[in-house]
N, C-alpha and C. Protein backbone atom coordinates (compact mmCIF):
# COMPACT_ATOMS: atom_id res chain seq x y z
N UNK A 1 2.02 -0.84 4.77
CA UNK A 1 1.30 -1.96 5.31
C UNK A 1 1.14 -1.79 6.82
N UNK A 2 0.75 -0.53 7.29
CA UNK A 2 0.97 -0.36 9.01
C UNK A 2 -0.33 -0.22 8.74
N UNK A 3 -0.49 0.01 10.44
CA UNK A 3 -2.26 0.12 10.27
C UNK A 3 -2.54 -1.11 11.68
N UNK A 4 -3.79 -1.88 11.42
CA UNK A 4 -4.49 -2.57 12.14
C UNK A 4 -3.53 -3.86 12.77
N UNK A 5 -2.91 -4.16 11.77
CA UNK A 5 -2.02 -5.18 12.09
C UNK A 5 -0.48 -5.18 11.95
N UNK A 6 0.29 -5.36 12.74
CA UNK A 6 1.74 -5.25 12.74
C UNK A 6 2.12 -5.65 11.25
N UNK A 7 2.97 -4.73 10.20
CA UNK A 7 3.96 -5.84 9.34
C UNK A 7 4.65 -6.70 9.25
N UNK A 8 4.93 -7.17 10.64
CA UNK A 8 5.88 -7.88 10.99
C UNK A 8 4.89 -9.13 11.14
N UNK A 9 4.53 -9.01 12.08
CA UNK A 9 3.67 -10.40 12.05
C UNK A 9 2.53 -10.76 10.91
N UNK A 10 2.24 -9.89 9.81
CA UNK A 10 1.74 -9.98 8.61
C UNK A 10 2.23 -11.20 8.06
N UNK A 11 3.51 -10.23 7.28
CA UNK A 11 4.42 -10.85 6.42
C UNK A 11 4.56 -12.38 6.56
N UNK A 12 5.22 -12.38 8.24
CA UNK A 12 5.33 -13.91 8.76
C UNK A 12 3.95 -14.76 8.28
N UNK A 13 3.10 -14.47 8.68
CA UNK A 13 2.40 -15.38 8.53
C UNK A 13 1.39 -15.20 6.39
N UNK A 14 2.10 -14.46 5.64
CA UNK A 14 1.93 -14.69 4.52
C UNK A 14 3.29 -15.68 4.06
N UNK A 15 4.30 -15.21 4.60
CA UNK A 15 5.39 -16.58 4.68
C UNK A 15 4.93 -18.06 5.02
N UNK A 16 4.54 -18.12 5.70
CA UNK A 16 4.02 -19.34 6.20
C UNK A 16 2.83 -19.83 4.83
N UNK A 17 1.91 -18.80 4.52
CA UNK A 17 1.12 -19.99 3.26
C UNK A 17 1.99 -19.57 2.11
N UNK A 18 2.82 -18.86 2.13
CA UNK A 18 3.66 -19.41 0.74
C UNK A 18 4.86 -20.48 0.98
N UNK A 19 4.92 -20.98 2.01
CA UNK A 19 5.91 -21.85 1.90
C UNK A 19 5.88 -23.10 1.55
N UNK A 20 6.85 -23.45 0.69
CA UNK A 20 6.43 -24.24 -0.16
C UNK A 20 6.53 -26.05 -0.11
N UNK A 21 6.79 -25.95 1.44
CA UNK A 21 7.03 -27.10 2.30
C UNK A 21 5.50 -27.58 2.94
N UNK A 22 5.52 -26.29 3.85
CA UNK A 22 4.66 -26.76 4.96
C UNK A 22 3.36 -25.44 4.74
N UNK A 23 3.06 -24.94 3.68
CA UNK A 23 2.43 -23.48 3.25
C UNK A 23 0.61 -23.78 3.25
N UNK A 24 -0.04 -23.45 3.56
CA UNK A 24 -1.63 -23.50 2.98
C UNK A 24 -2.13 -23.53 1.89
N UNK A 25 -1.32 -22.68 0.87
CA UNK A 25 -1.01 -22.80 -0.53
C UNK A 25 -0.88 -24.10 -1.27
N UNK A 26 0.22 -24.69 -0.56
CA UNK A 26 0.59 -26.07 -1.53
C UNK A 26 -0.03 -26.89 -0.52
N UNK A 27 -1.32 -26.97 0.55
CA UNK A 27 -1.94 -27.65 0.84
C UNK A 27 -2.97 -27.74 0.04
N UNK A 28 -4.06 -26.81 -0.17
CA UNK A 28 -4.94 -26.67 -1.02
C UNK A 28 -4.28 -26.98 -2.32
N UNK A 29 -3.77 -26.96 -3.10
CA UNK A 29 -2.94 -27.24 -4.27
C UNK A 29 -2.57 -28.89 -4.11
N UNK A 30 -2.23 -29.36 -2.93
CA UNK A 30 -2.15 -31.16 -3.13
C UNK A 30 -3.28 -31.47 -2.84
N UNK A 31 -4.25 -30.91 -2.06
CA UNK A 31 -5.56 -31.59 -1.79
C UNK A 31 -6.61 -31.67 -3.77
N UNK A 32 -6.25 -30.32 -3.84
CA UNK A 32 -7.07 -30.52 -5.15
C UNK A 32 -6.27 -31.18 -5.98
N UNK A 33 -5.17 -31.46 -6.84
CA UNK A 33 -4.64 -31.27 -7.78
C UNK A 33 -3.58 -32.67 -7.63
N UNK A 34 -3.55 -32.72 -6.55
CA UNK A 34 -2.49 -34.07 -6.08
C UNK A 34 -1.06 -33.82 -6.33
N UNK A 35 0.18 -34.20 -5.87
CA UNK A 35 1.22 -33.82 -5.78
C UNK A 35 1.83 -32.81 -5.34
N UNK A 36 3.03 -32.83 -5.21
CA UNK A 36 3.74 -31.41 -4.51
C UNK A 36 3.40 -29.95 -5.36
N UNK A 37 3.00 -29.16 -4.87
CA UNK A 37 2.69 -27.66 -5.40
C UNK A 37 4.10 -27.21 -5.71
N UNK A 38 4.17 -26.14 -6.36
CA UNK A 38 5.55 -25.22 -6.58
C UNK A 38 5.27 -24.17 -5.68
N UNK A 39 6.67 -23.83 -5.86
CA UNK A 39 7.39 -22.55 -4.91
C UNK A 39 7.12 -21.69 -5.42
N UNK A 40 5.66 -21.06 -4.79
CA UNK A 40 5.13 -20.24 -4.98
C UNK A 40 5.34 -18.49 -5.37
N UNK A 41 6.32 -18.25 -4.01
CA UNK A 41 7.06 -16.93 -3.47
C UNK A 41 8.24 -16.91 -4.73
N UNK A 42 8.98 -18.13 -4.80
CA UNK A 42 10.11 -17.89 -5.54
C UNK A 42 9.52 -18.18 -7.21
N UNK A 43 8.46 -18.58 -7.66
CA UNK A 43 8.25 -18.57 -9.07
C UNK A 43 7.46 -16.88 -9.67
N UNK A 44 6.90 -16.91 -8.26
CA UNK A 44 5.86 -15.58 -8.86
C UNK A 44 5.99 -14.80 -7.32
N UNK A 45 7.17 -14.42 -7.19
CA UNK A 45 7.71 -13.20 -6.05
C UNK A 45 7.11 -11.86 -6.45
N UNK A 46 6.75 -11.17 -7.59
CA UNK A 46 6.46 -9.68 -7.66
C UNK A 46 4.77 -9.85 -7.02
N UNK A 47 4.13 -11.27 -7.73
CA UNK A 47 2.24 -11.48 -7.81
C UNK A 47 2.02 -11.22 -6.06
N UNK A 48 3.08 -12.22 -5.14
CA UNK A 48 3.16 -12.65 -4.21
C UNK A 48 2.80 -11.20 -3.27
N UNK A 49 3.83 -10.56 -3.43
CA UNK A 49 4.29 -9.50 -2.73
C UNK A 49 3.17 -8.49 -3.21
N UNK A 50 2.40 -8.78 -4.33
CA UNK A 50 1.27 -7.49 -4.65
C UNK A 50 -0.35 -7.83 -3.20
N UNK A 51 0.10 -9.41 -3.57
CA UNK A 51 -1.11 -9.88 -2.36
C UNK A 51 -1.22 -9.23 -1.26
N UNK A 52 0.32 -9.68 -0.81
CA UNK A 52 0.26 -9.02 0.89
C UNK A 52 0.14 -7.39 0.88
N UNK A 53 0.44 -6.60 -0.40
CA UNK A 53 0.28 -5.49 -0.06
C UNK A 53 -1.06 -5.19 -0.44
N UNK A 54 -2.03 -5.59 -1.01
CA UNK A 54 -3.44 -5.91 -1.65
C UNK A 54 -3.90 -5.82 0.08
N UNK A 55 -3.94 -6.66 0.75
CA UNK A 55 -4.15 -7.35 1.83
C UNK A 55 -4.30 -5.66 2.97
N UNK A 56 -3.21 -4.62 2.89
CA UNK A 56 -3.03 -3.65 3.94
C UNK A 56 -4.00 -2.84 3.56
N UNK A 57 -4.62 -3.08 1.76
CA UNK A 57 -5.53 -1.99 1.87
C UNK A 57 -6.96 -2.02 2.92
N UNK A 58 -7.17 -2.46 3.45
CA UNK A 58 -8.03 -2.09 4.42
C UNK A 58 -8.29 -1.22 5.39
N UNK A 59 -6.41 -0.94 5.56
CA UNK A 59 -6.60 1.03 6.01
C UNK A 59 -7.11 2.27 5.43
N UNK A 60 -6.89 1.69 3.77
CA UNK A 60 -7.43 2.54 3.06
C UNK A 60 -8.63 2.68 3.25
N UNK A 61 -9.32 1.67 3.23
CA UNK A 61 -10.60 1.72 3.16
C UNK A 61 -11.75 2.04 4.23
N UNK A 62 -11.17 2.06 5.47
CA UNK A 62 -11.08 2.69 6.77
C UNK A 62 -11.21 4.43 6.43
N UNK A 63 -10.34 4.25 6.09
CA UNK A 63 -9.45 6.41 5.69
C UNK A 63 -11.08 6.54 4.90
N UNK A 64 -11.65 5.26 3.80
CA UNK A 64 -12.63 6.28 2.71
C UNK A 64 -13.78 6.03 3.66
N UNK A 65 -14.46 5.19 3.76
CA UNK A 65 -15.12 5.48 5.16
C UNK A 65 -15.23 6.35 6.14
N UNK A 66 -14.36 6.69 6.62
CA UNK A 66 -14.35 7.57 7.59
C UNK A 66 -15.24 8.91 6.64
N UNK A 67 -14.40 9.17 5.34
CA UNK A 67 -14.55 10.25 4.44
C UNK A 67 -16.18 10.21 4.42
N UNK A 68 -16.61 9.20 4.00
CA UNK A 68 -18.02 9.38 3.20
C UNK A 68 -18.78 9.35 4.25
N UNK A 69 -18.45 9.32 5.60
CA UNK A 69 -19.27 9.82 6.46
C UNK A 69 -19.27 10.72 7.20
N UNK A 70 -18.33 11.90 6.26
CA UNK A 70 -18.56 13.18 6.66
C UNK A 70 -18.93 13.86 5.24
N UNK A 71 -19.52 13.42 4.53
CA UNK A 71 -20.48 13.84 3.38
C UNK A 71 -21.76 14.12 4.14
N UNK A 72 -21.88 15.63 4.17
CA UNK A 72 -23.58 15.93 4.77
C UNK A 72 -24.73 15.08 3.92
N UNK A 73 -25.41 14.43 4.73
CA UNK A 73 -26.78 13.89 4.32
C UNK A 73 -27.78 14.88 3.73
N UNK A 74 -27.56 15.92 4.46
CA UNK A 74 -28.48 17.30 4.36
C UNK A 74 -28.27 17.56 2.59
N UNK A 75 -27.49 17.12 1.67
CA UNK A 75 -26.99 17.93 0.56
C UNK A 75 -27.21 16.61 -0.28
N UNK A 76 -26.94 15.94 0.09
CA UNK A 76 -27.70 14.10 -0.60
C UNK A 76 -28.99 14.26 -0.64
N UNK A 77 -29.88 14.64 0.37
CA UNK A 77 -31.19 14.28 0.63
C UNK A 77 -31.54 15.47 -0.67
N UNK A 78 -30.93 17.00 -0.56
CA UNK A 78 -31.65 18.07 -1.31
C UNK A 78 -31.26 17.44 -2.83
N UNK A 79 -30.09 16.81 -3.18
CA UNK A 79 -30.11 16.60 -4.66
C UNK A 79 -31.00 15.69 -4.82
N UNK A 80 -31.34 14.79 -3.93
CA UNK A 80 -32.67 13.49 -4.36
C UNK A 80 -33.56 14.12 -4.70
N UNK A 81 -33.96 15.65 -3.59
CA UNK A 81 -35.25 15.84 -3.90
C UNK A 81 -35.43 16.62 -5.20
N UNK A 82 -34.19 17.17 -5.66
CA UNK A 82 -34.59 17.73 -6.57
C UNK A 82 -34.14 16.91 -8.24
N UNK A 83 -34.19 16.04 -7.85
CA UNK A 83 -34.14 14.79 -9.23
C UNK A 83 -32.88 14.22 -9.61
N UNK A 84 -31.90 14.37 -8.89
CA UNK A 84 -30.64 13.85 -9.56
C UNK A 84 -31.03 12.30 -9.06
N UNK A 85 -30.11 11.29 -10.03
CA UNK A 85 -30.40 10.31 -9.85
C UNK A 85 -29.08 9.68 -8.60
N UNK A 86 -28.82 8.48 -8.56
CA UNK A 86 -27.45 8.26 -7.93
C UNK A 86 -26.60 8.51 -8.15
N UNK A 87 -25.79 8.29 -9.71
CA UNK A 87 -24.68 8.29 -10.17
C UNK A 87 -24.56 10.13 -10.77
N UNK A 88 -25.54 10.55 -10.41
CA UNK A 88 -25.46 12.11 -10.73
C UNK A 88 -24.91 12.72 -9.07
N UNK A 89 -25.72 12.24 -8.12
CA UNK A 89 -24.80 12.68 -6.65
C UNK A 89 -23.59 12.16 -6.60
N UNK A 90 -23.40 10.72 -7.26
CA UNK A 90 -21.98 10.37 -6.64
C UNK A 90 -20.99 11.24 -7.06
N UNK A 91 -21.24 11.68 -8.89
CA UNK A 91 -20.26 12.81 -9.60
C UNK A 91 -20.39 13.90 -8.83
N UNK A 92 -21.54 14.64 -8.50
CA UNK A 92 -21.66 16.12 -8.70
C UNK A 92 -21.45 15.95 -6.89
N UNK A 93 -22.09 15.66 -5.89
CA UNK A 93 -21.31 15.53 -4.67
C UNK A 93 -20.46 15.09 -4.06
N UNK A 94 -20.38 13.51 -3.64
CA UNK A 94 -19.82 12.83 -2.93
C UNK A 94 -18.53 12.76 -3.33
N UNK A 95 -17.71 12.61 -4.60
CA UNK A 95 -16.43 12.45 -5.28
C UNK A 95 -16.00 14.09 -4.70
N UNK A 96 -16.83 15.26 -5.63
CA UNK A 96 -15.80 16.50 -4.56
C UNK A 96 -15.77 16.24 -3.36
N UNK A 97 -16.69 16.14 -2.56
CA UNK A 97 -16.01 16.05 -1.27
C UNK A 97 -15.42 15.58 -0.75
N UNK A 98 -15.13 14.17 -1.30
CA UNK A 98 -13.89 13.35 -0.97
C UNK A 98 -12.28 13.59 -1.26
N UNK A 99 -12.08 14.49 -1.85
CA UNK A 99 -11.29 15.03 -2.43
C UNK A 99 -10.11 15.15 -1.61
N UNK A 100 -10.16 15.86 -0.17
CA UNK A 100 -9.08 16.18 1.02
C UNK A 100 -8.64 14.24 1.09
N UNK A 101 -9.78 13.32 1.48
CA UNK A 101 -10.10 11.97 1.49
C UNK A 101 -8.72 11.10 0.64
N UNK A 102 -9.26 11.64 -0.57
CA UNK A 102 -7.80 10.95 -1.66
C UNK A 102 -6.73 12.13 -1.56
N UNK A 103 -6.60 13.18 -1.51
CA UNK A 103 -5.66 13.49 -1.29
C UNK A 103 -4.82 12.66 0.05
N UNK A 104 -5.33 12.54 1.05
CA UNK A 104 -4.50 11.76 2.16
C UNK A 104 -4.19 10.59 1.62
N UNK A 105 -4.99 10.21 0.85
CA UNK A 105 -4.92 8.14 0.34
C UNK A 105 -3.39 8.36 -0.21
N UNK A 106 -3.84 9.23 -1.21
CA UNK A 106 -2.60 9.12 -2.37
C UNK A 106 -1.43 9.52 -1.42
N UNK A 107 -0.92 10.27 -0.77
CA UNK A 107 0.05 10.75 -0.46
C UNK A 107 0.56 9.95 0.99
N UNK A 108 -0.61 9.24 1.58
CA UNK A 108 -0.34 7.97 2.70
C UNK A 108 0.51 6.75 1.74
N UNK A 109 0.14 6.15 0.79
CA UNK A 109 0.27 5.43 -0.19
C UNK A 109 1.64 5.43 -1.21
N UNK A 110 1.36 6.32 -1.33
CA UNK A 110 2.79 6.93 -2.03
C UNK A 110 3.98 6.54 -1.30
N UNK A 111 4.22 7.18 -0.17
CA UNK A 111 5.03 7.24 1.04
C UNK A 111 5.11 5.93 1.51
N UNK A 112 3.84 5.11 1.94
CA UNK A 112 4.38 3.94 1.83
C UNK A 112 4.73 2.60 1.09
N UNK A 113 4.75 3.30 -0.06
CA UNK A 113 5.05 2.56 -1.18
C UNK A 113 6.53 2.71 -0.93
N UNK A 114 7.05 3.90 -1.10
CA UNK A 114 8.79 3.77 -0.92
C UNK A 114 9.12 3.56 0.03
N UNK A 115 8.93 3.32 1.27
CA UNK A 115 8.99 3.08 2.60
C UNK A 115 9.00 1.68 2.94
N UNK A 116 8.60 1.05 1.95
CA UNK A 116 8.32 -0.59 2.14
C UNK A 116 9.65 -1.22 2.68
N UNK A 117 9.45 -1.78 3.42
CA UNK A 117 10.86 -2.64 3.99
C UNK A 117 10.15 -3.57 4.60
N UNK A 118 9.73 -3.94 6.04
CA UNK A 118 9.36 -5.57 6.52
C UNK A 118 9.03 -6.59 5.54
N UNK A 119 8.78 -6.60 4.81
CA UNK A 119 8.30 -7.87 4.01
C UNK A 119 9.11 -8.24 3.16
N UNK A 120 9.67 -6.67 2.43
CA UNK A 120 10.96 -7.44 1.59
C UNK A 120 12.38 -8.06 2.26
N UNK A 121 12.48 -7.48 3.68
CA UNK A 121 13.47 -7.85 4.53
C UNK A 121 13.53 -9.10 4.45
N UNK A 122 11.68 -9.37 5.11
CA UNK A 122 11.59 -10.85 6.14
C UNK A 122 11.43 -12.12 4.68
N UNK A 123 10.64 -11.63 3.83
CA UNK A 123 10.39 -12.66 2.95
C UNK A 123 11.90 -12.64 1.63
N UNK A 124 12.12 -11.73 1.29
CA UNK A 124 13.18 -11.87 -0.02
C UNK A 124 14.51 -11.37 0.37
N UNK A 125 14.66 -11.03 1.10
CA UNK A 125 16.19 -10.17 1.73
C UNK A 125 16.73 -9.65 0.11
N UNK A 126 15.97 -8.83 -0.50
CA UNK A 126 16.05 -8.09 -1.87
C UNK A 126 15.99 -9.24 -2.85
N UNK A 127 16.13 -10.55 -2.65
CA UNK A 127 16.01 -11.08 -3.72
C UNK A 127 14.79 -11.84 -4.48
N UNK A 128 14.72 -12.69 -5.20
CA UNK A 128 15.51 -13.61 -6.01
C UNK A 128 16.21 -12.45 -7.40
N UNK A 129 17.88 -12.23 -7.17
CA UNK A 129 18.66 -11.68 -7.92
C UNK A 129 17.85 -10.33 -8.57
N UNK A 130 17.54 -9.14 -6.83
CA UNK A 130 17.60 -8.42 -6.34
C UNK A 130 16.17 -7.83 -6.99
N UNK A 131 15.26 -8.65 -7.85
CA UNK A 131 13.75 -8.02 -8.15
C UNK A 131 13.53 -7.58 -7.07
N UNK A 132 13.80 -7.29 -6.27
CA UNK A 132 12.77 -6.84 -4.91
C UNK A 132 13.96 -6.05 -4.03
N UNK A 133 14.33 -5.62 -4.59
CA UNK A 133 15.58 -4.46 -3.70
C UNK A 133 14.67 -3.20 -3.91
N UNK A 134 14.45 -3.06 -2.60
CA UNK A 134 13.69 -1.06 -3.03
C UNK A 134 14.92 -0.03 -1.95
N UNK A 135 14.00 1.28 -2.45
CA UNK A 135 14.73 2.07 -1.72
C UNK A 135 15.18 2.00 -0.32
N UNK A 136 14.71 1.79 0.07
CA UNK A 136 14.86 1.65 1.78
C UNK A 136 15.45 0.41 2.16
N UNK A 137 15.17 -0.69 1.58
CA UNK A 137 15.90 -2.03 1.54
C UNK A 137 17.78 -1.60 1.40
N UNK A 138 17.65 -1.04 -0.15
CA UNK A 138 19.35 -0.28 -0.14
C UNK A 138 19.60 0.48 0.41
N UNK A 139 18.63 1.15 1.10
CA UNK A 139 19.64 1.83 2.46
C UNK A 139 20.42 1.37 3.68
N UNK A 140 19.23 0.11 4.01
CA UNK A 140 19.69 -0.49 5.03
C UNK A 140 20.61 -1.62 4.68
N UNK A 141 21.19 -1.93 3.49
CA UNK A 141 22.55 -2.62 3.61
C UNK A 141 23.79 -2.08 3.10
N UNK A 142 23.43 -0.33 2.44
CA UNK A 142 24.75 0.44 2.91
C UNK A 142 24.82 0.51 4.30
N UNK A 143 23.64 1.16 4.57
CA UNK A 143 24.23 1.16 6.24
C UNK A 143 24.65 0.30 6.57
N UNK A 144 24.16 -0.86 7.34
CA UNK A 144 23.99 -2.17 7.94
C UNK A 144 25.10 -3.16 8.15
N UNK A 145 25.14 -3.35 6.22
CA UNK A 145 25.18 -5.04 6.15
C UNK A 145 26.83 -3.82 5.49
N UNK A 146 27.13 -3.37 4.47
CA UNK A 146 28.47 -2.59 3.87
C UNK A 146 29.05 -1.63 4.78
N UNK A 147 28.32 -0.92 5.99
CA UNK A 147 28.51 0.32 6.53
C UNK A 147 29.21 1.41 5.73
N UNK A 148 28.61 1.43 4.99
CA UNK A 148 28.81 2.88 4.16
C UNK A 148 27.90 3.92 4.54
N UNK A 149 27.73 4.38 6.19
CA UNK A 149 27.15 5.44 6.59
C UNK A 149 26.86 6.84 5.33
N UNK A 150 27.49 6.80 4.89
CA UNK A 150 27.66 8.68 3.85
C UNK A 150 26.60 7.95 3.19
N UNK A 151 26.88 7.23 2.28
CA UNK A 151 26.11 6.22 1.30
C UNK A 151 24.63 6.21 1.45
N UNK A 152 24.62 5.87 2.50
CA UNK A 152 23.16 5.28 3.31
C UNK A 152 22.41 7.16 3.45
N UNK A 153 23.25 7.33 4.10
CA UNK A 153 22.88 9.34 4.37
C UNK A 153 22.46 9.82 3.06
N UNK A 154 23.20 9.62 2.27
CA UNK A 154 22.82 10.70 1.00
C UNK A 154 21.62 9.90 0.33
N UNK A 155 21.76 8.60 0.29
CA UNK A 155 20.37 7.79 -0.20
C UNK A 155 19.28 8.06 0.96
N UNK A 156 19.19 8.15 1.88
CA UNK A 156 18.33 8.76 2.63
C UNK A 156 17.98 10.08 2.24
N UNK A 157 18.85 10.99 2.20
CA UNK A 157 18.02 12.41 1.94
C UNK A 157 17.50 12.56 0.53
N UNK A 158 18.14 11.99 -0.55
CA UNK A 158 17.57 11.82 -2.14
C UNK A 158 16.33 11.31 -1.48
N UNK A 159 15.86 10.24 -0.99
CA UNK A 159 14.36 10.28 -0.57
C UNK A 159 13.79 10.53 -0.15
N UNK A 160 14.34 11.25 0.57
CA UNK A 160 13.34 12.75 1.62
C UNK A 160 12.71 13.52 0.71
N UNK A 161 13.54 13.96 -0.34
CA UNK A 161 13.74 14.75 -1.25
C UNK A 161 12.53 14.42 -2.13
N UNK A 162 12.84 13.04 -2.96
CA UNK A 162 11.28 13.01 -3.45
C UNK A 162 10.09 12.69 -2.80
N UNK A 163 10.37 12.53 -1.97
CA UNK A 163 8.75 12.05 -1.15
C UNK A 163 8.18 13.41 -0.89
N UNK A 164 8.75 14.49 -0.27
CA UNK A 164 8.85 15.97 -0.62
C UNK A 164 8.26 16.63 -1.41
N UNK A 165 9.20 15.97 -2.47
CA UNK A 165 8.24 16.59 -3.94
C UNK A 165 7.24 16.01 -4.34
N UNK A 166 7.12 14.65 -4.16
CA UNK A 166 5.45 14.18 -4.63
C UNK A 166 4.46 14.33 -3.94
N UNK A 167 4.48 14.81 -2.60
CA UNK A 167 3.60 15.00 -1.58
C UNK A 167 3.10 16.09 -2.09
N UNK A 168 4.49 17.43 -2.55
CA UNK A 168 3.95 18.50 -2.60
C UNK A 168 2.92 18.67 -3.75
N UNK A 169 3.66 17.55 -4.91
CA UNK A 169 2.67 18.08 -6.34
C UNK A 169 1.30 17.22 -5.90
N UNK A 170 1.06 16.68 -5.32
CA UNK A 170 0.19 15.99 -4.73
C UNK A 170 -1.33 16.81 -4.25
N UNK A 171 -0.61 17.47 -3.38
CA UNK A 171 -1.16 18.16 -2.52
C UNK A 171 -1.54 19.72 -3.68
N UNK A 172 -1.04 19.85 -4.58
CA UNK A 172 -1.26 21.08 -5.05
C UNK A 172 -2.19 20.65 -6.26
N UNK A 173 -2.36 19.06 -6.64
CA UNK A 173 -2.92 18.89 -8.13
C UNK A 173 -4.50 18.66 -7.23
N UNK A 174 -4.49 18.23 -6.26
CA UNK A 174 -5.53 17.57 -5.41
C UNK A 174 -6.20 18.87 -4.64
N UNK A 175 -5.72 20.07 -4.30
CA UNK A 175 -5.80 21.15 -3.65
C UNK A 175 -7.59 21.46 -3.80
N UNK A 176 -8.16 22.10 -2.74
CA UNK A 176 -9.42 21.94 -2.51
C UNK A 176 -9.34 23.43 -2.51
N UNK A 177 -10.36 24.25 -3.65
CA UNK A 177 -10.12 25.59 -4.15
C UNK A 177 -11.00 26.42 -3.07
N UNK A 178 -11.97 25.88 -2.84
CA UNK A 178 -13.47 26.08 -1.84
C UNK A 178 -12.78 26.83 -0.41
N UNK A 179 -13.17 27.85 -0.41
CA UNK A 179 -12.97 28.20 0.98
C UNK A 179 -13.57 28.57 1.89
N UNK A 180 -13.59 28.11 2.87
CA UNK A 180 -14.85 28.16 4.08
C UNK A 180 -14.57 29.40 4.92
């Protein structure tokens, strides 16, 4: 969730419309519906937490952008002229060349998928009865909160370890054969 906008001040303020006091959520929810809304975060914590991360893709979409505008026009224009329709360039050009494109997505993505910590910190501190404990969350309360330094170390390098390896099979299933 890095990128354009801090996680930190994200999160906070997705805290704020899920709260179930003073939230935007259970405003719109008493304005329509009348009465107190439910606790949003704590009834549906996994939906919650898919939002705000829903929400960061816009780096992604930045990253594919960037991509499809280094698709030569010159090679669009020659398949028009020679009859392909749209959805015949999007297959037969634009998708290979995007290819380096998702390779970065997937392997940006990946990484920060296990990497996730501000939000589960600030909003669930691993809980409600630890659905939301990830890797990096249990690192930082061997370290931290238990100080079990070794603990924290060896759970750190086990995830070096796979991030390592999925990058690599990543990078080798995605591998761009073409050589310039």
């Amino acid at each position: 969730m890095t990128g354009a906008l801090p996680a930190v001040a994200t999160t906070i303020t997705w805290a704020f419309v899920f709260n179930p006091k003073y939230g935007y959520l259970n405003a719109v929810y008493t304005a329509l519906l009348g009465g107190d809304g439910p606790d949003w975060f704590m009834q549906h914590t996994l939906g919650c937490l898919i939002m705000i991360a829903v929400w960061g893709f816009g780096n992604t979409m930045m990253i594919f952008l960037a991509g499809l505008q280094e698709v030569p026009k010159s090679l669009v224009e020659a398949a028009t002229v020679d009859g392909a329709n749209a959805w015949s360039r999007y297959i037969r050009i634009t998708l290979p060349l995007l290819r380096r494109t998702f390779a970065l997505v997937l392997i940006l993505t990946t990484i920060g998928s296990f990497l996730a910590f501000e939000q589960f910190f600030i909003m669930t501190s691993g809980g409600p009865r630890q659905k939301t404990l990830t890797v990096v969350y249990k690192i930082f309360v061997e370290a931290f909160q238990s100080f079990e330094m070794g603990d924290a170390a060896a759970l750190s390098m086990v995830l070096l370890v796979i991030l390592l390896f999925l990058s690599y099979l990543q990078l080798r299933l995605l591998r761009d054969d073409t050589r310039f």
